[in-house]
Protein backbone atom coordinates (compact mmCIF):
# COMPACT_ATOMS: atom_id res chain seq x y z
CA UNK A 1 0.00 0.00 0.00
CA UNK A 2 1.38 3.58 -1.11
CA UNK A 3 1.60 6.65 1.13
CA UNK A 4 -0.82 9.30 0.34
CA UNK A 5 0.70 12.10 -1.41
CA UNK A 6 1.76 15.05 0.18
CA UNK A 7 2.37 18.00 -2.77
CA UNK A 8 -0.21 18.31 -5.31
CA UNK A 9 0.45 16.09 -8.52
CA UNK A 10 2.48 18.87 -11.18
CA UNK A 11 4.66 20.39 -8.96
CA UNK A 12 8.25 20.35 -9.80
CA UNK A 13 11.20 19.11 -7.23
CA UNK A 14 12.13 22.57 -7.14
CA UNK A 15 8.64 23.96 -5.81
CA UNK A 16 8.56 20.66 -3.24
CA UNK A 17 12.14 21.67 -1.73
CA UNK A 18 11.38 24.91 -1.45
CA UNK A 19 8.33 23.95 0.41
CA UNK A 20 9.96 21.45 2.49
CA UNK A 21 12.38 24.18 3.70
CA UNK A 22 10.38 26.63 4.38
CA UNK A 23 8.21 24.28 6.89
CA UNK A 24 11.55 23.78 8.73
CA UNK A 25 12.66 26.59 9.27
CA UNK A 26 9.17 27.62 10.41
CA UNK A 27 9.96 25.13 13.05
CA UNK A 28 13.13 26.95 13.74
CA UNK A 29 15.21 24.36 11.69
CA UNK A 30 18.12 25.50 9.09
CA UNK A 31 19.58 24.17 6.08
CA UNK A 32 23.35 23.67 6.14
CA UNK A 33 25.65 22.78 4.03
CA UNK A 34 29.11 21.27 4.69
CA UNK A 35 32.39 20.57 3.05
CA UNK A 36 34.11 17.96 4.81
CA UNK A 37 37.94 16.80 5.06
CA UNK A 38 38.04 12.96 3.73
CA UNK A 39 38.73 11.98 7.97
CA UNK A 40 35.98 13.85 8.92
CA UNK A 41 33.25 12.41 6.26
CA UNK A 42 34.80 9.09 6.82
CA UNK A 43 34.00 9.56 10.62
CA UNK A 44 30.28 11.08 9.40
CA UNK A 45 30.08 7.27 7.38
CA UNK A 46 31.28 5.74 10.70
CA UNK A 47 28.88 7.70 12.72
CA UNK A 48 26.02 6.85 10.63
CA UNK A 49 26.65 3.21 10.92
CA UNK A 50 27.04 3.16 14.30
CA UNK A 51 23.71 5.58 15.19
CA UNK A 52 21.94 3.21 12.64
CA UNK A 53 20.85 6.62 11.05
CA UNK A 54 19.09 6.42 7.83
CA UNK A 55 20.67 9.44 6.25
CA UNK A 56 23.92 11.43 7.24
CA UNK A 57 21.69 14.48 7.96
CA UNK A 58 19.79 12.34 11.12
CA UNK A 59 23.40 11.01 12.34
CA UNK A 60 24.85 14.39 12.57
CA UNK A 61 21.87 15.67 13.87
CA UNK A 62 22.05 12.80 16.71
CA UNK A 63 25.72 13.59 17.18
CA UNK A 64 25.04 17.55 17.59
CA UNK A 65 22.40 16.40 20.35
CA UNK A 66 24.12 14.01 21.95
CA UNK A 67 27.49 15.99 22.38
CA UNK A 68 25.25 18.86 23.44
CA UNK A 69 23.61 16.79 26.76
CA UNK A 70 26.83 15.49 27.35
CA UNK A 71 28.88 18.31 27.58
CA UNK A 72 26.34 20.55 29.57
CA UNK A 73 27.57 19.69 33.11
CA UNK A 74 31.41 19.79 31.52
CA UNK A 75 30.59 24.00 30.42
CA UNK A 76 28.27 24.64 33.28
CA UNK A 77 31.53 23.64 35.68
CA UNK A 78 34.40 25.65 33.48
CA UNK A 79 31.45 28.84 33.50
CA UNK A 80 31.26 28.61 36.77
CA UNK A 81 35.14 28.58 37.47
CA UNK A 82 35.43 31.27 35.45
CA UNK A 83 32.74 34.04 36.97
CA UNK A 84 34.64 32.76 40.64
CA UNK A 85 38.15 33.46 38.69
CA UNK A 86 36.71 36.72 37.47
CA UNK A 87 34.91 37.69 41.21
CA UNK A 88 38.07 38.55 43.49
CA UNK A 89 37.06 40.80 46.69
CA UNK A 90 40.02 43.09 47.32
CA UNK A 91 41.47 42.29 50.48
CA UNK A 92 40.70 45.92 51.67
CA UNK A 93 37.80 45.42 51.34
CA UNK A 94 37.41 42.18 53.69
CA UNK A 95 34.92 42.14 56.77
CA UNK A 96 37.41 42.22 59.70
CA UNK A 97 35.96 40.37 62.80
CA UNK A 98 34.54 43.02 65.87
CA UNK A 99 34.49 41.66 68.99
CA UNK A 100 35.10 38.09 68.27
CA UNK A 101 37.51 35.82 70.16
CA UNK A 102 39.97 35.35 67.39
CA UNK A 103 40.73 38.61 67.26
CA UNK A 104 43.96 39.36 69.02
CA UNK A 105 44.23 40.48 72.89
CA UNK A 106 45.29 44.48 73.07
């Protein structure tokens, strides 16, 4: 049994990808477009088998979203070291103690 069709019968590949696209990026997707280094697309063909994607477009999409969850904690942690590295209270400017017991005896 055959799919129902979803563009009118007559229009042209041109008209359907330019409809196709504009419905994603009404969903806030984009259209990219790569050149790759022969390592890196032979790591995108490695990728794909391994994510048992159907096309490289879904296994670099699964590696963008993957690597995104994982590293969260990872930059959460080195932005957080770096607003304390950036936050320094000037020693001047330090609460001294009044009347506490470690201060010393006059």
């Amino acid at each position: 049994m055959s799919r129902q069709r979803v563009f009118p019968i007559g229009t042209t590949a041109t008209e359907r990808v330019e409809a196709s696209l504009k419905a994603l990026v009404e969903r806030g997707g984009a259209r990219k477009t790569f050149r790759l280094k022969p390592e890196a697309n032979a790591a995108l063909k490695q990728l794909q088998r391994m994510l048992d994607a159907k096309t490289e477009t879904e296994a670099v999409e699964l590696a963008i979203l993957t690597m995104r969850d994982s590293m969260k904690g990872a930059v959460a942690a080195v932005t957080q070291r770096s607003v304390s590295a950036r936050v320094q209270i000037p020693t001047s400017a330090k609460a001294k103690p009044k009347n506490s017991s470690l201060t010393a005896v006059q």
